[in-house]
Protein backbone atom coordinates (compact mmCIF):
# COMPACT_ATOMS: atom_id res chain seq x y z
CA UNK A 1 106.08 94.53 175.55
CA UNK A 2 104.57 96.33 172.77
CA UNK A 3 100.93 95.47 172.31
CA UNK A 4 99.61 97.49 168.97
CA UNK A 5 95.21 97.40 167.95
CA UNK A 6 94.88 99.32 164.57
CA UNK A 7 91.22 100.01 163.68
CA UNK A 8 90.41 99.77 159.82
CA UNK A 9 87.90 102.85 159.86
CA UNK A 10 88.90 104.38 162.55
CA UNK A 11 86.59 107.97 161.23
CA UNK A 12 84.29 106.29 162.27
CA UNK A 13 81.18 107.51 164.85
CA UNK A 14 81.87 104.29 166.79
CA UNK A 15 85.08 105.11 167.17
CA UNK A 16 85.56 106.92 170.64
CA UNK A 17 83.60 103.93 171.95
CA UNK A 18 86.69 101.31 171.15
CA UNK A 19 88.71 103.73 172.29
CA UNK A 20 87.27 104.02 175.66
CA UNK A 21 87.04 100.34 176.05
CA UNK A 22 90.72 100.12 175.61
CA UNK A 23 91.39 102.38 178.06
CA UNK A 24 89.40 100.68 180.35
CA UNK A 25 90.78 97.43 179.80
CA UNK A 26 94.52 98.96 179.94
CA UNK A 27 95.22 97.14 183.09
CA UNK A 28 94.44 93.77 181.68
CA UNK A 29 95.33 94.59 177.52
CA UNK A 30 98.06 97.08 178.11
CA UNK A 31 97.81 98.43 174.22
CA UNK A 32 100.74 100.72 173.62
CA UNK A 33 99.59 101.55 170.13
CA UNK A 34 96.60 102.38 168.50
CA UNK A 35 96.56 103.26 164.90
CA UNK A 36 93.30 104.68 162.88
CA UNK A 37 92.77 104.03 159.59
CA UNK A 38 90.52 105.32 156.92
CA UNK A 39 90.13 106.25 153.49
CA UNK A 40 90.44 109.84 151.61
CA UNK A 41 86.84 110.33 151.49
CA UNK A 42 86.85 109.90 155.61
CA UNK A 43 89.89 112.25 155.71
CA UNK A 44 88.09 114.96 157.67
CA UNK A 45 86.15 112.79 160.21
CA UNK A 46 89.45 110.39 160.72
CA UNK A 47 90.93 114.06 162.05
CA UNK A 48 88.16 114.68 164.08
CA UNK A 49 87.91 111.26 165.48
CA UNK A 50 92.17 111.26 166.14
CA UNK A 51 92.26 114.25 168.23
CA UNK A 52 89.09 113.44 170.32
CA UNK A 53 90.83 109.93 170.85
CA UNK A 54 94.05 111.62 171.96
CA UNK A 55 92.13 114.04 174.12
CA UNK A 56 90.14 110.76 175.65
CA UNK A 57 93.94 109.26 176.31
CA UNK A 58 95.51 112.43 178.04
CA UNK A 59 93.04 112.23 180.35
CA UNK A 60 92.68 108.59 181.44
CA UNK A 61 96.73 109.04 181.75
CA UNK A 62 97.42 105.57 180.50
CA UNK A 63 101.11 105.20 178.22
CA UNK A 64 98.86 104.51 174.50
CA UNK A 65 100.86 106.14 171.82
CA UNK A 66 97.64 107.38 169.20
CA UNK A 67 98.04 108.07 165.46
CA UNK A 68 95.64 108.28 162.43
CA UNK A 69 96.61 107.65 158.78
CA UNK A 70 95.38 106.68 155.21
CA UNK A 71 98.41 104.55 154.63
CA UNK A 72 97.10 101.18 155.23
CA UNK A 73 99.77 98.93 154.75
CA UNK A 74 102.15 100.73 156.75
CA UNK A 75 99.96 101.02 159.77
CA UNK A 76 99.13 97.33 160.13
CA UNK A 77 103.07 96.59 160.03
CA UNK A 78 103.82 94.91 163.71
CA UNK A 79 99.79 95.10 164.63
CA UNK A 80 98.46 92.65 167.08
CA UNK A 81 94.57 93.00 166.71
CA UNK A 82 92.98 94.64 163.82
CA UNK A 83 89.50 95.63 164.01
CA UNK A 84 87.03 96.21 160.76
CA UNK A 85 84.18 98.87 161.22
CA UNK A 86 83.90 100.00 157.48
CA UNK A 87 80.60 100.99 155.80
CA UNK A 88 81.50 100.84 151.59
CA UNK A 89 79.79 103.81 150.08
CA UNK A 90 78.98 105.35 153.48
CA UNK A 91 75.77 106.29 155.16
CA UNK A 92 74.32 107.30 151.29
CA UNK A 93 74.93 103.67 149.62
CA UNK A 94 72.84 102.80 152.76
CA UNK A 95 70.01 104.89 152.19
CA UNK A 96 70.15 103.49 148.74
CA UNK A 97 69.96 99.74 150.07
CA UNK A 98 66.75 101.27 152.01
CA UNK A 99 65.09 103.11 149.70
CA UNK A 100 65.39 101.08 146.59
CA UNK A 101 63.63 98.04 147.92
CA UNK A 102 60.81 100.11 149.41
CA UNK A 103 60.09 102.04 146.44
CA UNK A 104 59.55 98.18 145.24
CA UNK A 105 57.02 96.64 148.08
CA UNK A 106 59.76 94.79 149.26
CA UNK A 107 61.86 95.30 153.23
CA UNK A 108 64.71 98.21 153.12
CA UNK A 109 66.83 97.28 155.95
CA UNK A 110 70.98 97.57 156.22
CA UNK A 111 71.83 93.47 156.86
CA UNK A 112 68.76 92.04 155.63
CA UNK A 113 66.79 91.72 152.74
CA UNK A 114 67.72 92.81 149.51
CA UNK A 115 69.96 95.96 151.33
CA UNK A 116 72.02 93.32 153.34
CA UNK A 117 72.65 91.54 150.13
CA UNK A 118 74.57 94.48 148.36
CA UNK A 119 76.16 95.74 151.83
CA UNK A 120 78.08 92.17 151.83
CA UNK A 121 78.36 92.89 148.08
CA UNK A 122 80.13 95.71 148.27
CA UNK A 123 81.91 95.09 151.65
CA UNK A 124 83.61 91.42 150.54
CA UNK A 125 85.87 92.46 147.51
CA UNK A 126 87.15 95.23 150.14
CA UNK A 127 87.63 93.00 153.38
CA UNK A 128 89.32 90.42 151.20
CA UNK A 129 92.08 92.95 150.23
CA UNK A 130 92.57 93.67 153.46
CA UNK A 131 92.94 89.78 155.21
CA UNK A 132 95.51 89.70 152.41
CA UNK A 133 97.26 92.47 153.60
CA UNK A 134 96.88 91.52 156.97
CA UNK A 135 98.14 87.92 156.12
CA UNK A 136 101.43 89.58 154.75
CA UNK A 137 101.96 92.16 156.64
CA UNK A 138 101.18 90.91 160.53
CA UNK A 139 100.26 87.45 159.82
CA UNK A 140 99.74 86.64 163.63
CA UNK A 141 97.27 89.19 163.72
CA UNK A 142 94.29 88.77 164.97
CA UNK A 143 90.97 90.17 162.67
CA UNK A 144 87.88 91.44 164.86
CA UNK A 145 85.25 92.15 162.55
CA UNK A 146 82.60 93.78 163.44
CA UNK A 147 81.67 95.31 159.90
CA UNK A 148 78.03 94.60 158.49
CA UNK A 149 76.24 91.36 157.45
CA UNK A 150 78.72 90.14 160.48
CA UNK A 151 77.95 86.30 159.58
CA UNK A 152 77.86 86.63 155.86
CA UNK A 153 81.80 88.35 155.99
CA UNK A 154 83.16 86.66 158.91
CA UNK A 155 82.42 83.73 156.60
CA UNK A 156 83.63 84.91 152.99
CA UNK A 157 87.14 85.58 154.95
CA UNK A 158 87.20 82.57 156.48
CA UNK A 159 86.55 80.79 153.60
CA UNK A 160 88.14 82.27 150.58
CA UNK A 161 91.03 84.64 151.84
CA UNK A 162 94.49 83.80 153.20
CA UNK A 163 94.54 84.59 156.71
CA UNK A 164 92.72 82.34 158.90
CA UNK A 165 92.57 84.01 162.11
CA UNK A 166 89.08 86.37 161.86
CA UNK A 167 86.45 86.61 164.13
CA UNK A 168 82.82 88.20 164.12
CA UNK A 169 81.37 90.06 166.75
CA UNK A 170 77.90 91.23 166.88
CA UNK A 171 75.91 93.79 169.86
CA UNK A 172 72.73 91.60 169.83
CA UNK A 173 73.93 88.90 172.42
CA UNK A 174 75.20 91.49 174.16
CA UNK A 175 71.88 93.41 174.20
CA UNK A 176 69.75 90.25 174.83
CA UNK A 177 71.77 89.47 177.83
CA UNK A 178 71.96 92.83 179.51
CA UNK A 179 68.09 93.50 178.59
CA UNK A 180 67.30 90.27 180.13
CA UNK A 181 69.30 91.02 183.55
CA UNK A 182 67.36 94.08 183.32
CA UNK A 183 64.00 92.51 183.53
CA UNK A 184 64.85 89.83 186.40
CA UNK A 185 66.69 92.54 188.09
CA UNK A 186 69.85 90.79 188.68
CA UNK A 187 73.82 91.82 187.20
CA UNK A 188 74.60 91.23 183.76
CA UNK A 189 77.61 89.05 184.39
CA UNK A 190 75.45 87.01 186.74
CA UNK A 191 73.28 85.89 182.99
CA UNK A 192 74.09 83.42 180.47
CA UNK A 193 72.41 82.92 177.26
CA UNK A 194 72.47 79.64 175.30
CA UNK A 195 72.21 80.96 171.60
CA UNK A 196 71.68 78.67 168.74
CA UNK A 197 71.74 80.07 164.90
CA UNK A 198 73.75 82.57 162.87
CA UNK A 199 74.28 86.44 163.33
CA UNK A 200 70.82 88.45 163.00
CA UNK A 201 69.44 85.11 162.94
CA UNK A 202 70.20 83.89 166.47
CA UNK A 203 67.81 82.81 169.03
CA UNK A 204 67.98 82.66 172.87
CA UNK A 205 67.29 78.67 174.28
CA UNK A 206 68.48 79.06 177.52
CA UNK A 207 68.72 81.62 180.23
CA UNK A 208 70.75 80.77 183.03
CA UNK A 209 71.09 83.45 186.26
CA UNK A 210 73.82 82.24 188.48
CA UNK A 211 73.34 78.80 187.36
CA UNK A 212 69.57 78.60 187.67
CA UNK A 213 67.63 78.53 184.56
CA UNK A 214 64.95 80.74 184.66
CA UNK A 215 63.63 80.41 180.37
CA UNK A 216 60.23 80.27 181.42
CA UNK A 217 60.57 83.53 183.60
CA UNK A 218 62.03 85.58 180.47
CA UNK A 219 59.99 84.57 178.28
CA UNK A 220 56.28 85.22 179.86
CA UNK A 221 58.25 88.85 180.73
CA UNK A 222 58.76 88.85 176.86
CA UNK A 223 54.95 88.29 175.97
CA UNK A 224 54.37 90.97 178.43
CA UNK A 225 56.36 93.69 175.78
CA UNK A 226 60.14 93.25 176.75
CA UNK A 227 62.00 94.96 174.52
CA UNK A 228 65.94 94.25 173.94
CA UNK A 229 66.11 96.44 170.40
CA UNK A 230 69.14 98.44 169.47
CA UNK A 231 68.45 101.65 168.44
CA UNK A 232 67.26 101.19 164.92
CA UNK A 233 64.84 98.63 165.39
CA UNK A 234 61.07 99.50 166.95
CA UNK A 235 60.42 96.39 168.93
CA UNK A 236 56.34 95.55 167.78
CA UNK A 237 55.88 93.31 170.64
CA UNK A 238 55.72 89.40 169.92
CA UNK A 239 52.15 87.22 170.53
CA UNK A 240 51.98 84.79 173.29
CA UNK A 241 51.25 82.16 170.88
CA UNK A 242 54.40 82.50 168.91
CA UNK A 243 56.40 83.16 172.19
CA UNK A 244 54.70 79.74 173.50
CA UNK A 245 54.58 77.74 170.33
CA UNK A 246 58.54 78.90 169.41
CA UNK A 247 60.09 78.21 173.29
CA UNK A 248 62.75 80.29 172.28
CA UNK A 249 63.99 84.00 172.55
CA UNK A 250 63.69 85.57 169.28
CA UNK A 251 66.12 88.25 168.44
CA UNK A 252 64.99 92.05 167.60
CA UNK A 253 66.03 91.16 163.68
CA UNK A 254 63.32 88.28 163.93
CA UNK A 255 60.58 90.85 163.51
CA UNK A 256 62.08 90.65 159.78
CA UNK A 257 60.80 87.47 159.12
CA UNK A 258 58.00 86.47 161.59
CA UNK A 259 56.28 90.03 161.14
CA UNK A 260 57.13 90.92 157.93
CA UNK A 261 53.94 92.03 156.83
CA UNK A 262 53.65 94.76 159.51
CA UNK A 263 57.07 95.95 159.74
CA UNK A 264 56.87 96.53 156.00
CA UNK A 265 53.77 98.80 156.10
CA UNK A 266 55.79 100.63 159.28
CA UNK A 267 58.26 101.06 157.11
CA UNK A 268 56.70 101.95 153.89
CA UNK A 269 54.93 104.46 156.23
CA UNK A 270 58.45 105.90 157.84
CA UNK A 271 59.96 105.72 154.33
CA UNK A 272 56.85 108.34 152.93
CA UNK A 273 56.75 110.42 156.21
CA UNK A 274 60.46 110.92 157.53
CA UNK A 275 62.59 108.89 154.86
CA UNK A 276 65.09 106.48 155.81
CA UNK A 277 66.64 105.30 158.86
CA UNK A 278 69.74 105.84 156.63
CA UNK A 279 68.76 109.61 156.95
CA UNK A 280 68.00 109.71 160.67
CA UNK A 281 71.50 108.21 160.78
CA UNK A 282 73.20 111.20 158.86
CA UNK A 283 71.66 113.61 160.94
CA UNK A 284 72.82 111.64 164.04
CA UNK A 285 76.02 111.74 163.16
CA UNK A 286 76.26 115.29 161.96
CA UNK A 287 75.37 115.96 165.75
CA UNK A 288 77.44 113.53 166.92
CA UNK A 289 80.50 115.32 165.02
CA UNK A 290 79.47 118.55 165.73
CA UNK A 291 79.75 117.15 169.56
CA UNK A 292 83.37 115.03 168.95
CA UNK A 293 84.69 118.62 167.53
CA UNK A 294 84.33 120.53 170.94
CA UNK A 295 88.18 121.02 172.13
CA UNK A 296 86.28 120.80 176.02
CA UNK A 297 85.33 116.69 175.10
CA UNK A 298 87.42 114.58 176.63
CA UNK A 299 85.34 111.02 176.91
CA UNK A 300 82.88 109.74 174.37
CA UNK A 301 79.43 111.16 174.75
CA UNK A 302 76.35 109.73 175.78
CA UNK A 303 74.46 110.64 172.39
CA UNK A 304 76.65 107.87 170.63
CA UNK A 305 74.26 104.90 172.28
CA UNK A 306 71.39 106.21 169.96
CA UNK A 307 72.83 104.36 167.27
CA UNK A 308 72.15 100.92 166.63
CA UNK A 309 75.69 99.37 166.73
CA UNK A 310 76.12 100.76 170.13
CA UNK A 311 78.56 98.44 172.76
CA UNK A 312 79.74 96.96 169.34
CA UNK A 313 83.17 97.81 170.65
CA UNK A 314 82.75 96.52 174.17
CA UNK A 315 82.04 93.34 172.81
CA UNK A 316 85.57 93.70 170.74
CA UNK A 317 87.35 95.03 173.40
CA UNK A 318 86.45 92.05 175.49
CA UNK A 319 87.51 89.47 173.03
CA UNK A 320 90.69 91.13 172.52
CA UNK A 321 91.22 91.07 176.20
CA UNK A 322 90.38 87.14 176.58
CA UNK A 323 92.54 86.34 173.59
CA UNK A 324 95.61 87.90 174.51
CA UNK A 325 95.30 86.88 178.58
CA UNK A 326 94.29 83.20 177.32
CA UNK A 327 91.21 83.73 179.64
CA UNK A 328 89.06 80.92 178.47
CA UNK A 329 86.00 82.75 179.63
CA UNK A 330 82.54 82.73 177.27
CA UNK A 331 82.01 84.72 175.09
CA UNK A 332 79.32 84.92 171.80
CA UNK A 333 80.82 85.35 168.71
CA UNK A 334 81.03 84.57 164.86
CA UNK A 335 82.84 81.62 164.26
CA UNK A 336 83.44 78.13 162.67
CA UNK A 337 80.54 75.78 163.45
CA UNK A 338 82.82 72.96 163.65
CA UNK A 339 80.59 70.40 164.90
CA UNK A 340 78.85 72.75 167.48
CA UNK A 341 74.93 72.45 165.43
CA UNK A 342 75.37 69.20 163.79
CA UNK A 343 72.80 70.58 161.43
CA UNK A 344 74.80 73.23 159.42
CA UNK A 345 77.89 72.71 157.77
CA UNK A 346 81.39 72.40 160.08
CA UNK A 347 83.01 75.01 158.18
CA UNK A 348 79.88 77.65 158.57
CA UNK A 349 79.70 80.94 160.20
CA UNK A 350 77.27 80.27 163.55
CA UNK A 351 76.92 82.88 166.19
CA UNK A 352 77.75 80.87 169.48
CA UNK A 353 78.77 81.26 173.02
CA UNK A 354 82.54 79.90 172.98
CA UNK A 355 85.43 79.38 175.40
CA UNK A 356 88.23 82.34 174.24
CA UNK A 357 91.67 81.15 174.37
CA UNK A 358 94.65 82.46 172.78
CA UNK A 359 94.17 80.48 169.78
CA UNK A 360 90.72 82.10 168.90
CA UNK A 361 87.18 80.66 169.72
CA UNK A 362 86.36 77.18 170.54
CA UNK A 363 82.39 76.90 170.24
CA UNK A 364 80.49 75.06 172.95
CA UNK A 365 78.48 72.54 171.17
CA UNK A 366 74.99 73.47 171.05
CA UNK A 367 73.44 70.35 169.69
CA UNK A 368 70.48 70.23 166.87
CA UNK A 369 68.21 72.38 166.19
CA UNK A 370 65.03 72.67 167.76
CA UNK A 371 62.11 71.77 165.27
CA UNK A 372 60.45 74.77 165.51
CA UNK A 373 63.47 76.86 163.99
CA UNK A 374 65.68 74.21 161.76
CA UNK A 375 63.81 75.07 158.75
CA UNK A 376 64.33 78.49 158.98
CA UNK A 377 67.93 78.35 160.13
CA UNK A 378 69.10 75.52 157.55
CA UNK A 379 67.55 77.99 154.84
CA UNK A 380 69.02 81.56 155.91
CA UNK A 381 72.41 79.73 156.14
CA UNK A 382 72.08 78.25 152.13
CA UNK A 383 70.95 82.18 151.03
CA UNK A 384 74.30 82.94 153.09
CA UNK A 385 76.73 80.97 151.19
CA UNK A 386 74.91 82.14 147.86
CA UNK A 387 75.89 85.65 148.79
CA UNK A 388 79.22 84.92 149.53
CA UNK A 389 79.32 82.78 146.49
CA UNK A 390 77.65 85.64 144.67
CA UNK A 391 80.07 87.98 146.15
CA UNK A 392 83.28 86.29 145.09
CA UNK A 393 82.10 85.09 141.52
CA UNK A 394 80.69 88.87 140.31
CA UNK A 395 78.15 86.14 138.45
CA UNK A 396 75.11 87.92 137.64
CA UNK A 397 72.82 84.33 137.80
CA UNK A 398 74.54 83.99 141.63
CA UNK A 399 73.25 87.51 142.37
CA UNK A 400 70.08 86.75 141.15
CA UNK A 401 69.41 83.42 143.30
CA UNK A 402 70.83 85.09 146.39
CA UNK A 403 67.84 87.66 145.84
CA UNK A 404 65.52 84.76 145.12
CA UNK A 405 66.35 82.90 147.77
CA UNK A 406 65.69 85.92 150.33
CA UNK A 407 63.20 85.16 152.57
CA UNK A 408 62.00 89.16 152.37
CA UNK A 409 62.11 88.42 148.43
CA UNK A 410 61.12 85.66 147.23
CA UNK A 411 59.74 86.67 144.02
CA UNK A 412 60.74 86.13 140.56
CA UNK A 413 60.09 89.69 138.67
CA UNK A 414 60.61 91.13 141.91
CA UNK A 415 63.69 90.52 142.42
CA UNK A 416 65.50 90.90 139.04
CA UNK A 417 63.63 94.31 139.30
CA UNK A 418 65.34 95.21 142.46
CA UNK A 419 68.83 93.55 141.90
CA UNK A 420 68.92 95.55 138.90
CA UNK A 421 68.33 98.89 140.11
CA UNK A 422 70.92 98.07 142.90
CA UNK A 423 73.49 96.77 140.62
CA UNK A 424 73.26 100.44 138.90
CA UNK A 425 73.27 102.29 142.04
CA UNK A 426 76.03 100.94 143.18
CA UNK A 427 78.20 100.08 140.46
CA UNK A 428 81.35 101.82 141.44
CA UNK A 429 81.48 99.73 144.45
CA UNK A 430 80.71 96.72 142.61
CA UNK A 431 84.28 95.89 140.76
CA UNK A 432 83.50 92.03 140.57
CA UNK A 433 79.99 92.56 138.74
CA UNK A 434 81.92 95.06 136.17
């Protein structure tokens, strides 16, 4: 039976990571197809990334027939799973989304702050076209997305386009949980995590080792310095006081918000001394290309794990698997709320552990929120649907309140300075706000 994954952005660094997962899994998810997409401005890397792929499938042996095109429409005709890994405007609109708000005083980071706003910006009007496509084209198809704000597009899709059957994934669960089998030296499979919140705005409430929950455990090792940060966030080490007052894992994005103070003079710092990590990132993958060119590569190279979305694909790979073998295992993803945190509206975006069956996610329910976080959480999700709503509606005023309503903003001059400088910078990614 013909089993066919087509991976919008398939230039992509990431790439040879989903492509190594699907060998893996070729026993289980025997994919006979795998198309790469991209656009002309990716032309060169899609190339690059297409005959390193091919090179990584001659040598695992498995049957996977591998192509790469620009023609989008034609290569999602008869696909099973599509997966999203786009960046609109590439790695320079992101050192814009950096730099811009730091010239200001105010956080530079890719998915939050002011940056995260215009990276859902730019990346809705684009993902919409596509679930349309998608819903015409291979309407049974299943949408992984694991593009940038996660939540925030998971959600415009599910709410305002056609096709109904998208998912969000996210490496941070996936990071918390390995990190934390790390630290109490047992297998990864052997934790689970109880998350409660939203993507980049999730929080650990439970850790379970074979059954056995051992919270407390993790999180005195967590006053003590554990760090579970992907590569582009510098863990700064959380008090014992807000560990003990909170009772909850925080996530590496938390610093955000709970440190902001210090992680913006780090930055502002960084940003004077080395530029952004939007730069570091271009020279990473200049080195990383440089590497996926060699004709002697055959399997996807250790440097790639540097960046921060690294295991992204594992986690995609995984759901893929579960979905189309009906496993009904757990598995954290991005995903109607649906009743799971009374709290938040049923037809939110939550990040959640759910049971994976062939018809998509079914969230475990989580319950309400603790006090210590509800505030917080019931507020980042109302600046989410603004977004979205600003997204869709190209309304200037929308724009505006999203910034506003920023946590890292929050300030009335502020913000109108820096939404306006972003607007112009990038405008010809911006169609709705034209």
């Amino acid at each position: 039976m013909a089993l066919k994954v087509v991976v919008i952005g398939g230039g992509s660094s990431y790439t040879p990571e989903i492509i190594e997962g699907l060998i893996k899994r070729h026993s289980s998810f025997p994919v006979t197809e795998i198309v790469l997409v991209d656009i002309e401005a990716g032309k060169e890397k899609l190339q690059i990334i297409g005959e390193l792929s091919k090179r990584m499938i001659e040598k695992s042996g498995k049957s996977i027939n591998l192509s790469w095109t620009l023609d989008r429409r034609k290569a999602l005709q008869g696909a099973d799973f599509v997966s999203t890994q786009i960046r609109v405007g590439g790695l320079e609109a992101r050192a814009k989304d950096e730099r811009i708000p730091l010239s200001h005083g105010f956080i530079g980071q890719e998915t939050n702050g002011a940056g995260g706003i215009f990276k859902a910006f730019r990346t809705i009007p684009v993902l919409m076209e596509l679930a349309a496509d998608i819903h015409h084209i291979c309407p049974d198809a299943w949408m992984i997305n694991f593009t940038n704000p996660a939540g925030i597009i998971t959600e415009a899709l599910l709410k305002h386009s056609q096709h109904d059957k998208v998912i969000g994934v996210c490496n941070i669960p996936y990071n918390m949980r390995h990190s934390t089998a790390e630290i109490l030296h047992v297998a990864p499979e052997e934790v689970d995590i109880q998350f409660v919140g939203m993507n980049h705005f999730v929080f650990g409430r439970r850790v379970f080792v074979s059954g056995i929950d051992r919270t407390q455990e993790v999180l005195e090792k967590l006053k003590q310095g554990l760090d579970y940060s992907p590569a582009n966030i510098v863990n700064l080490g959380w008090s014992s006081t807000f560990i003990d007052a909170l009772g909850l894992l925080p996530n590496p994005y938390h610093q955000y918000y709970y440190q902001t103070e210090e992680v913006l003079k780090k930055d502002i710092k960084a940003f004077e001394e080395n530029g952004t990590r939007a730069e570091k990132v271009q020279e990473l993958e200049r080195s990383l290309f440089k590497l996926y060119t060699n004709p002697d590569l055959h399997d996807k190279p250790k440097e790639l794990e540097e960046r921060g979305g690294a295991f992204y694909s594992d986690v995609a790979c995984s759901l893929m698997d579960s979905i189309y073998n009906n496993k009904k295992d757990i598995q954290t993803v991005n995903t109607r709320n649906n009743g799971a945190i009374p709290d938040l509206p049923n037809d939110a975006v939550i990040e959640v552990n759910s049971v994976i069956t062939k018809n998509g996610p079914k969230p475990l329910v989580v319950g309400p929120l603790p006090s210590s976080i509800k505030g917080m959480v019931t507020h980042m999700k109302a600046f989410e649907e603004q977004v979205i709503q600003a997204g869709i509606s190209g309304s200037y005023n929308d724009a505006y309140i999203a910034m506003l309503m920023n946590p890292l903003m929050q300030d009335e001059k502020g913000s109108k300075l820096v939404l306006d400088e972003l607007l112009e910078a990038h405008k010809a990614f911006l169609p709705q706000f034209n």
